[in-house]
Protein backbone atom coordinates (compact mmCIF):
# COMPACT_ATOMS: atom_id res chain seq x y z
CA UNK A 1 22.44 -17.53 32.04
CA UNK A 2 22.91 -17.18 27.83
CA UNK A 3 26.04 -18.37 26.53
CA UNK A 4 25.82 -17.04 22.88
CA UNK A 5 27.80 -17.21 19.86
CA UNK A 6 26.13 -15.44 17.34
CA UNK A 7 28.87 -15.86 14.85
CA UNK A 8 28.28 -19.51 14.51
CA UNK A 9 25.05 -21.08 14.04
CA UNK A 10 24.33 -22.39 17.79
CA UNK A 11 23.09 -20.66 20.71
CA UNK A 12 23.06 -22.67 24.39
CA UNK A 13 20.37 -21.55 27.01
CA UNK A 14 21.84 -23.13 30.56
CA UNK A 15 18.97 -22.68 33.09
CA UNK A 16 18.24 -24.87 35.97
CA UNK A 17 20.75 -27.60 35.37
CA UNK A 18 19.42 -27.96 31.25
CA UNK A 19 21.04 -27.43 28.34
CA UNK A 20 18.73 -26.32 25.50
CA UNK A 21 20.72 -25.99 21.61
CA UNK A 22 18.55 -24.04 19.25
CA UNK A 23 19.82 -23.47 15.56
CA UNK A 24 19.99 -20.49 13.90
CA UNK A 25 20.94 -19.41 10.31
CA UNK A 26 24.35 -18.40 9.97
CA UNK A 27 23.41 -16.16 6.69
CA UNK A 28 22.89 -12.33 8.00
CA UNK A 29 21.16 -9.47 6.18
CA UNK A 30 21.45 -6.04 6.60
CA UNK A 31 18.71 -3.57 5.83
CA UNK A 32 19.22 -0.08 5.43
CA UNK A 33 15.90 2.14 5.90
CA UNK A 34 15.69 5.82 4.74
CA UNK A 35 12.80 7.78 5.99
CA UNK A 36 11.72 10.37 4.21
CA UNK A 37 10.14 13.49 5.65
CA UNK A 38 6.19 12.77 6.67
CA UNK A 39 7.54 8.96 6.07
CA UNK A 40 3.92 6.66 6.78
CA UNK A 41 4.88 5.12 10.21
CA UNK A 42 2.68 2.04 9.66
CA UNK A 43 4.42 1.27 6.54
CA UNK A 44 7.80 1.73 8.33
CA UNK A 45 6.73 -0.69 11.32
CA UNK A 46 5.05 -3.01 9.83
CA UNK A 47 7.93 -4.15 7.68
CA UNK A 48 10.24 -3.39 10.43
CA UNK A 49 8.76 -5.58 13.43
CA UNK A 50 8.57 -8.53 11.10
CA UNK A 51 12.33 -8.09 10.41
CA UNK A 52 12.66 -7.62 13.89
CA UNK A 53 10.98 -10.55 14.64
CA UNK A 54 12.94 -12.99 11.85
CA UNK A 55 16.41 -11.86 13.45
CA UNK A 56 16.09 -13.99 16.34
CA UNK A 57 14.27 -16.70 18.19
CA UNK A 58 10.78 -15.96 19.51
CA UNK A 59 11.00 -12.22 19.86
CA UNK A 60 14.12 -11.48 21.55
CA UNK A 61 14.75 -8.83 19.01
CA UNK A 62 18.51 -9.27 18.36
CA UNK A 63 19.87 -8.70 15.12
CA UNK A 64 21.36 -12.05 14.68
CA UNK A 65 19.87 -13.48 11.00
CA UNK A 66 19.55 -10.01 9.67
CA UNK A 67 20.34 -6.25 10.95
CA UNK A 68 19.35 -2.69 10.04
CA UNK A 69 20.07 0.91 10.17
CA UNK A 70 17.72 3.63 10.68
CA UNK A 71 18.67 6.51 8.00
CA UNK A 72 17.50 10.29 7.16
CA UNK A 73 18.44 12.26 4.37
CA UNK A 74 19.84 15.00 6.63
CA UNK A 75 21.10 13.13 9.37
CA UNK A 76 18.49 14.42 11.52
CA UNK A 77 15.25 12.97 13.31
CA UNK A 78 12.81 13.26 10.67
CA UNK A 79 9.13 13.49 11.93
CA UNK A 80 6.60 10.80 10.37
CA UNK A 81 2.85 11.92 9.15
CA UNK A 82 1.80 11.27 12.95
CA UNK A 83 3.67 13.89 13.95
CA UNK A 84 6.03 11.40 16.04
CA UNK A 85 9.89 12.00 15.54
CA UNK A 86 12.55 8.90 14.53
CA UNK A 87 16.29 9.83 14.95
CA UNK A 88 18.59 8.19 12.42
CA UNK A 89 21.14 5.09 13.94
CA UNK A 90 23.36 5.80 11.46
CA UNK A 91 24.93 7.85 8.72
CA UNK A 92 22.90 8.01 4.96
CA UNK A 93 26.17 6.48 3.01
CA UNK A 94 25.74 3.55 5.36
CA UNK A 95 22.64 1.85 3.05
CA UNK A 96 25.73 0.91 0.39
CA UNK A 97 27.20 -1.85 2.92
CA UNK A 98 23.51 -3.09 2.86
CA UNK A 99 22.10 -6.19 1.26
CA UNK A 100 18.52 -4.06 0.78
CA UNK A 101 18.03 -0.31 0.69
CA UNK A 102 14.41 0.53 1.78
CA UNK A 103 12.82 4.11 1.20
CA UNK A 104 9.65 4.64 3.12
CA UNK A 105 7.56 8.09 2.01
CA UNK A 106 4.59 9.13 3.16
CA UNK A 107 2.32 12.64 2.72
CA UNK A 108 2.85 14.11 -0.88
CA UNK A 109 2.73 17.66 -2.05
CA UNK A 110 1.57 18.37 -5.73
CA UNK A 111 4.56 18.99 -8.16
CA UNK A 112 7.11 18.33 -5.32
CA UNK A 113 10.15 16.05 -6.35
CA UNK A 114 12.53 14.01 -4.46
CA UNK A 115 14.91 15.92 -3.58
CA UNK A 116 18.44 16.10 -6.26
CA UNK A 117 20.25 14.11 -2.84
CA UNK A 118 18.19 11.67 -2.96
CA UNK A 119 17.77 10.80 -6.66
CA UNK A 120 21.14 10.45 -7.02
CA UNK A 121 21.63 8.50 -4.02
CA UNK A 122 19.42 5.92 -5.56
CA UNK A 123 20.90 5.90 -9.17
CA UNK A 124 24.18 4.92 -7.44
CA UNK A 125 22.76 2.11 -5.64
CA UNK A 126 21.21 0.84 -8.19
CA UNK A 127 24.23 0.32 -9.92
CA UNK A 128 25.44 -2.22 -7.16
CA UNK A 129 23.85 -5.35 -6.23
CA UNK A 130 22.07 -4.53 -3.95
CA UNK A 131 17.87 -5.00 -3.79
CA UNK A 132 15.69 -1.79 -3.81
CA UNK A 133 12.50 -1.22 -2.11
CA UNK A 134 9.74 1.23 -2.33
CA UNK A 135 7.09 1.43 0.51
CA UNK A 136 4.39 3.85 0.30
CA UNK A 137 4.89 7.04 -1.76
CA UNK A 138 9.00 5.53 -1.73
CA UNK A 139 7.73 4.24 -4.99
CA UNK A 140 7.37 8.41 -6.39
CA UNK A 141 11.16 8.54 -5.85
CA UNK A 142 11.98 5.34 -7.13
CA UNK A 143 9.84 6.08 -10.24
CA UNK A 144 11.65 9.56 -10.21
CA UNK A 145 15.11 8.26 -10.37
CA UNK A 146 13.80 6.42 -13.15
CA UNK A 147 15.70 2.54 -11.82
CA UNK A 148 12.69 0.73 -12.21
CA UNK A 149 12.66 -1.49 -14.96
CA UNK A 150 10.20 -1.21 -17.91
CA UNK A 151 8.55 1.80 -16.37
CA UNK A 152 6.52 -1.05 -14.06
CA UNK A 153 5.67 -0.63 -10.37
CA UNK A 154 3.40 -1.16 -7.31
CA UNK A 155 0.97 2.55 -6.41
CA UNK A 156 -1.77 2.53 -3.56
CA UNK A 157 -5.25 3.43 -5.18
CA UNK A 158 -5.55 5.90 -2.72
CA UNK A 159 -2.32 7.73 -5.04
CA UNK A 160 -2.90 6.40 -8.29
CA UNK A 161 -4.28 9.92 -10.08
CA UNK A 162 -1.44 11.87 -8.25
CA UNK A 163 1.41 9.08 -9.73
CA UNK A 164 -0.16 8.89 -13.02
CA UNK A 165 -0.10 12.81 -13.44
CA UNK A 166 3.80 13.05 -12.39
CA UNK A 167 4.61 10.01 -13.93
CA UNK A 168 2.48 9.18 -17.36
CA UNK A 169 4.90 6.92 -18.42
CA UNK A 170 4.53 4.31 -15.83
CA UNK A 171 2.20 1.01 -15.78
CA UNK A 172 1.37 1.37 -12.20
CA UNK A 173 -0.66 -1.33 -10.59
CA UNK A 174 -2.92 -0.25 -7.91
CA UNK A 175 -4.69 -4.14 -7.72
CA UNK A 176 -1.62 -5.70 -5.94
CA UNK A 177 -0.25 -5.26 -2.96
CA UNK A 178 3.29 -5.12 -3.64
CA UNK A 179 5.27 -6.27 -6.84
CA UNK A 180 8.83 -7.51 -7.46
CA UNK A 181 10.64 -6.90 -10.41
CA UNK A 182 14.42 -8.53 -10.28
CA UNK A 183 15.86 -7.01 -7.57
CA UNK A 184 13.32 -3.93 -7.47
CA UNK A 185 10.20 -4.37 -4.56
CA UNK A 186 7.18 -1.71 -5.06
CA UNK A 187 4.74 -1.74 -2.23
CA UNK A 188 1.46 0.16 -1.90
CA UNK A 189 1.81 0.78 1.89
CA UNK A 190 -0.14 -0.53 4.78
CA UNK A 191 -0.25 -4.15 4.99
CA UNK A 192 1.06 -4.80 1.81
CA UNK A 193 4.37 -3.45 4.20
CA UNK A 194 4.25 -6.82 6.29
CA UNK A 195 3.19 -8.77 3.70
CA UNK A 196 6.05 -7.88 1.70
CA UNK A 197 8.40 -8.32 4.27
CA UNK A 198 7.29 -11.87 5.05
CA UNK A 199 7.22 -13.15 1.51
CA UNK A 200 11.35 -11.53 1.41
CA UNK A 201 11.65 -13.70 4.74
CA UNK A 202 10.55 -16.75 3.22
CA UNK A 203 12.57 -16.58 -0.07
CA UNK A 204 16.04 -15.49 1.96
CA UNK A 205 15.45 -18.10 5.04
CA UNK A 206 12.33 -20.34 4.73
CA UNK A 207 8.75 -20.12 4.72
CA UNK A 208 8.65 -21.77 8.65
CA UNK A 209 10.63 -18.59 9.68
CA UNK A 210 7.65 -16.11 8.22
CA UNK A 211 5.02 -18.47 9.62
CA UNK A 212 6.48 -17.58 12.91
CA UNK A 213 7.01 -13.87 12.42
CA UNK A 214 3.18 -14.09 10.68
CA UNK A 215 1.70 -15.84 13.84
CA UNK A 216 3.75 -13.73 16.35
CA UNK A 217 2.15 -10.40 14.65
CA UNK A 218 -1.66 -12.17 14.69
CA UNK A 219 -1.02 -12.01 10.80
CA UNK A 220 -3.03 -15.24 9.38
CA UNK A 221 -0.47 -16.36 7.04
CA UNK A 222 -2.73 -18.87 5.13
CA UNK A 223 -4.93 -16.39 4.21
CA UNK A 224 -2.22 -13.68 3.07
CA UNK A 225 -2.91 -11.96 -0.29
CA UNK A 226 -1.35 -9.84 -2.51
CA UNK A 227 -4.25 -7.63 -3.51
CA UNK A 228 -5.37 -4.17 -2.29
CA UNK A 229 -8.97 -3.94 -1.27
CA UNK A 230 -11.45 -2.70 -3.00
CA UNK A 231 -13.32 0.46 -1.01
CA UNK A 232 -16.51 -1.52 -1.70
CA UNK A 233 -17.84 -5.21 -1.62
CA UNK A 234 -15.70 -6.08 0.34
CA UNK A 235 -17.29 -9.34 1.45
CA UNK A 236 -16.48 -10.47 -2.57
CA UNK A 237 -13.97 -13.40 -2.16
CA UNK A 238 -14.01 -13.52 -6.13
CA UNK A 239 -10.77 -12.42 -7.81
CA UNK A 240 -12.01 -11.16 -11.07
CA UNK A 241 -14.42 -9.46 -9.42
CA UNK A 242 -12.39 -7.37 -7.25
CA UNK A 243 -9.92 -6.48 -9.99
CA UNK A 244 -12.48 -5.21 -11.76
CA UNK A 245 -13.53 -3.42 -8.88
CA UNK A 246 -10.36 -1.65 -8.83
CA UNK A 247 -10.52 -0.90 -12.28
CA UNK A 248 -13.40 0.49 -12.23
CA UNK A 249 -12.20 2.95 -8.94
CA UNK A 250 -9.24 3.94 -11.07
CA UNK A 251 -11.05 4.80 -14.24
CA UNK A 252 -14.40 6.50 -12.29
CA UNK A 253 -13.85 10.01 -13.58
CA UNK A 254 -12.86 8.39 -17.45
CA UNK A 255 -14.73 5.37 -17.71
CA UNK A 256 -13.38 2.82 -20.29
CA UNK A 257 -14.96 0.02 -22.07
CA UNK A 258 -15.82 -3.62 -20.57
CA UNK A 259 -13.95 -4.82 -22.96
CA UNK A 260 -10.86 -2.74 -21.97
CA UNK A 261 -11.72 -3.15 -18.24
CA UNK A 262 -11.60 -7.08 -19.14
CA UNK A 263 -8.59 -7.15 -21.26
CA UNK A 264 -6.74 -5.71 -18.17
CA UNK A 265 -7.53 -8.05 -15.75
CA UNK A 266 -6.45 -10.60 -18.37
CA UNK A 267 -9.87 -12.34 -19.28
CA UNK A 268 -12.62 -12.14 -22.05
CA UNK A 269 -15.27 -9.63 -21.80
CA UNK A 270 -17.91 -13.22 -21.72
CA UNK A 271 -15.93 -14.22 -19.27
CA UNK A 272 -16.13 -10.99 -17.09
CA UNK A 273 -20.07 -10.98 -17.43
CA UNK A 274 -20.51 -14.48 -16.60
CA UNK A 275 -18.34 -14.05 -13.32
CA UNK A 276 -20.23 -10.82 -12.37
CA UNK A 277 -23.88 -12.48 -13.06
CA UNK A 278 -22.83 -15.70 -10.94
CA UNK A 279 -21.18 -14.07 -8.13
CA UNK A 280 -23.66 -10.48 -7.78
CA UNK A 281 -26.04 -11.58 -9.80
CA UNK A 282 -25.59 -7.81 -11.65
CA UNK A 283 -23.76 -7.03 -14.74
CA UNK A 284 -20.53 -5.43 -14.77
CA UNK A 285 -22.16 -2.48 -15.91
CA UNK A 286 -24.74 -2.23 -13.69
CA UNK A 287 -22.03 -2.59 -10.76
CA UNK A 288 -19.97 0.21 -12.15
CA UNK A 289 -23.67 2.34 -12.56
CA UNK A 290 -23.69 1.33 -8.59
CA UNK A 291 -20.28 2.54 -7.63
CA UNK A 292 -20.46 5.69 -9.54
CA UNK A 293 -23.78 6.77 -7.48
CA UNK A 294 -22.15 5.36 -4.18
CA UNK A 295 -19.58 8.16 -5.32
CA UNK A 296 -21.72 10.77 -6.05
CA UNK A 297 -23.28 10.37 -2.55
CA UNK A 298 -20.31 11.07 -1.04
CA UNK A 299 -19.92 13.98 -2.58
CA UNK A 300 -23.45 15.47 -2.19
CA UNK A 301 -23.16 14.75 1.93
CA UNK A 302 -19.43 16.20 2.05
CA UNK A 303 -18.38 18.80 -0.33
CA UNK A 304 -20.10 21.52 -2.05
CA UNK A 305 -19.56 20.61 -5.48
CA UNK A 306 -22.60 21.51 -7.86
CA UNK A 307 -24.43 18.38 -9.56
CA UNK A 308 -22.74 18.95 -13.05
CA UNK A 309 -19.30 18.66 -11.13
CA UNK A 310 -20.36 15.72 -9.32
CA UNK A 311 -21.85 13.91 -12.67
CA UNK A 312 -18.27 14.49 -14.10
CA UNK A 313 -15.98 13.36 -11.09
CA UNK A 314 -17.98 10.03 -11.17
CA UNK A 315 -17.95 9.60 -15.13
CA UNK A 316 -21.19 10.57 -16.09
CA UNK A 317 -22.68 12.94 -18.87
CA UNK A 318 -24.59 15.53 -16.86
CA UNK A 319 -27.38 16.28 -14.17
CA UNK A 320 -29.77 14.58 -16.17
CA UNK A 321 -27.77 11.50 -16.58
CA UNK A 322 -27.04 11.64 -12.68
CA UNK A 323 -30.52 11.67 -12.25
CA UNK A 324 -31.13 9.02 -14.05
CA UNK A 325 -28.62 6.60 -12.30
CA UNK A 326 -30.29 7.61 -8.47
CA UNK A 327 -33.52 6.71 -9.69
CA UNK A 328 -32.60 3.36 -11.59
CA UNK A 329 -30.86 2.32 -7.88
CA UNK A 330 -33.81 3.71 -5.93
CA UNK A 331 -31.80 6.69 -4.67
CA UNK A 332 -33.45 9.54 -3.45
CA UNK A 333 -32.48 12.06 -6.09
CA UNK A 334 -29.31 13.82 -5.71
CA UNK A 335 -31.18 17.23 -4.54
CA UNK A 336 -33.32 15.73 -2.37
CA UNK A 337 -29.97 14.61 -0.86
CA UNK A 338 -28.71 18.29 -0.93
CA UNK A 339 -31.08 19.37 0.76
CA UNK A 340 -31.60 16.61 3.57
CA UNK A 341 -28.01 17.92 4.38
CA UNK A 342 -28.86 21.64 4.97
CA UNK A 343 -31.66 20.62 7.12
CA UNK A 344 -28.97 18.43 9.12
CA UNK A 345 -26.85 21.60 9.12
CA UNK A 346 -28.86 24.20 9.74
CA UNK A 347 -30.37 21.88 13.11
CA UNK A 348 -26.81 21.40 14.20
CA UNK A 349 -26.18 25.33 13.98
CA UNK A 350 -29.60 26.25 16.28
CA UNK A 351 -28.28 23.20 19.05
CA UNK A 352 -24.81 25.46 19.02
CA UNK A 353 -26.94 28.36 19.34
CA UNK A 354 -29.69 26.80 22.21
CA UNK A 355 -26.63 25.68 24.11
């Protein structure tokens, strides 16, 4: 049998003769969640189940130390990018009784805004106290109902170009995972979701409470990190290094300088070479000249974009300069690579045909 109180700060388990007192927090938060259509549904659990999981002892899943309400901007089940449907628990004006407000986007169209609803609705929270966070492409509304401070925020790389375009005014970081400014939380999406929500666990109730939901989720909590990782080296434990990894993702298409590409990571340009040389034993550059024809093979094998196209989208001059940067990483050339690809197709298409 459970005896519970749950509006003071005991709970008494009576089984088999034994009395067992466990403590829990008498401070409650309440979360309100607004999914927005093609919402990301790892995102959305992710930050979810560790809430879920903070709210009571082991995972019992009551909503004891904090609560939350499931909202749509319609009041209708609103279907995620999976194609699964999540009805609402409760009405959109709900999220002003709440202590956080959390918008969770997903799939993007080009040159589609939040809706008018929606923008407002977030300009009127944000003149309360209450904390606003973006997860996933709930940053683009954020950033579009312009209550972000000092234009700063949190962008997946995987949406940097699109933000940048619709919002040229922002300083987006795509290095970290998610970023707190006052009582504003930007998030790139993914992991960064549970991350997040641990690190607002440990700041509201105490670090011992994350460490459980962290363990619980098979989420190594010592080895945490707030930065997003890079789509290559991954095995490079170095910071600098994988900043400037990002950086150089981000700016592929319109390279910048080393110097610029160090002054954003916040070091010298020395500095930047020495790291590179010690950890790769390359130079920055010669990484970048790496990346860019790890790029260009991708697009050889996968789209049909002539070689002067390809040279541009991965910040080079022209075909001859693409070339150039196969051969100095012992590449075959890029229409050798072309062609290798044909051959592949044009077997596939007489197995189709044998069959």
């Amino acid at each position: 049998m459970i005896i519970a109180d749950l509006r003071g700060s005991t709970e008494c388990w009576i089984a088999g003769g034994n009395t067992v007192i466990t403590n829990i927090s008498t401070k409650k938060l309440r979360f309100g969640i607004i999914l927005l259509p093609q919402f990301t549904l790892s995102a959305f659990s992710l930050f979810l189940d560790c809430l879920r999981l903070a709210a009571d002892e082991k995972d019992q899943s009551r909503q004891i130390r904090c609560s939350w309400d499931i909202t749509t901007l319609t009041g209708d089940k609103v279907q995620s990018s999976t194609g699964m449907f999540v009805e609402p628990t409760a009405a959109l004006g709900s999220v002003f009784e709440c202590d956080y407000v959390v918008v969770v986007g997903g799939l993007i169209s080009p040159h589609k805004k939040a809706p008018a609803a929606l923008v407002d609705l977030l300009r009127n929270i944000n003149k309360r106290e209450i904390r606003l966070i973006g997860l996933c492409t709930g940053t683009f509304a954020l950033a579009e109902a312009s209550v972000l401070p000092e234009n700063q925020c949190c962008v997946s790389w995987l949406h940097t170009e699109e933000f940048g375009e619709e919002f040229f005014e922002f300083s987006a970081d795509s290095i970290s995972l998610y970023r707190a400014n006052g009582k504003h939380y930007t998030c790139a999406g993914g992991m960064g979701s549970a991350y997040l929500a641990l690190e607002i666990i440990a700041a509201e109730f105490s670090e011992e409470l994350a460490r459980k939901c962290a363990s619980i989720m098979m989420i190594p909590f010592e080895r945490r990190t707030n930065e997003q990782p890079a789509l290559i080296f991954s095995g490079v434990s170095n910071r600098v290094i994988k900043q400037a990894l990002r950086v150089f993702e981000a700016t592929m298409e319109d390279p910048i300088s080393m110097f610029e590409v160090s002054r954003r990571i916040g070091i010298t340009c020395r500095q930047m070479e020495r790291i590179f040389k010690e950890e790769l034993g390359k130079s920055p550059l010669r990484v970048r000249d790496r990346l860019r024809v790890r790029k260009a093979k991708q697009l050889l094998l996968e789209t049909d974009l002539n070689f002067t196209e390809i040279a541009v989208a991965c910040g080079l001059l022209g075909t001859k300069t693409l070339n150039r940067a196969f051969a100095r990483e012992g590449e075959k050339l890029p229409r050798e690579l072309r062609a290798s690809r044909a051959n592949v197709s044009s077997h596939s298409a007489l197995g189709r045909d044998a069959n």
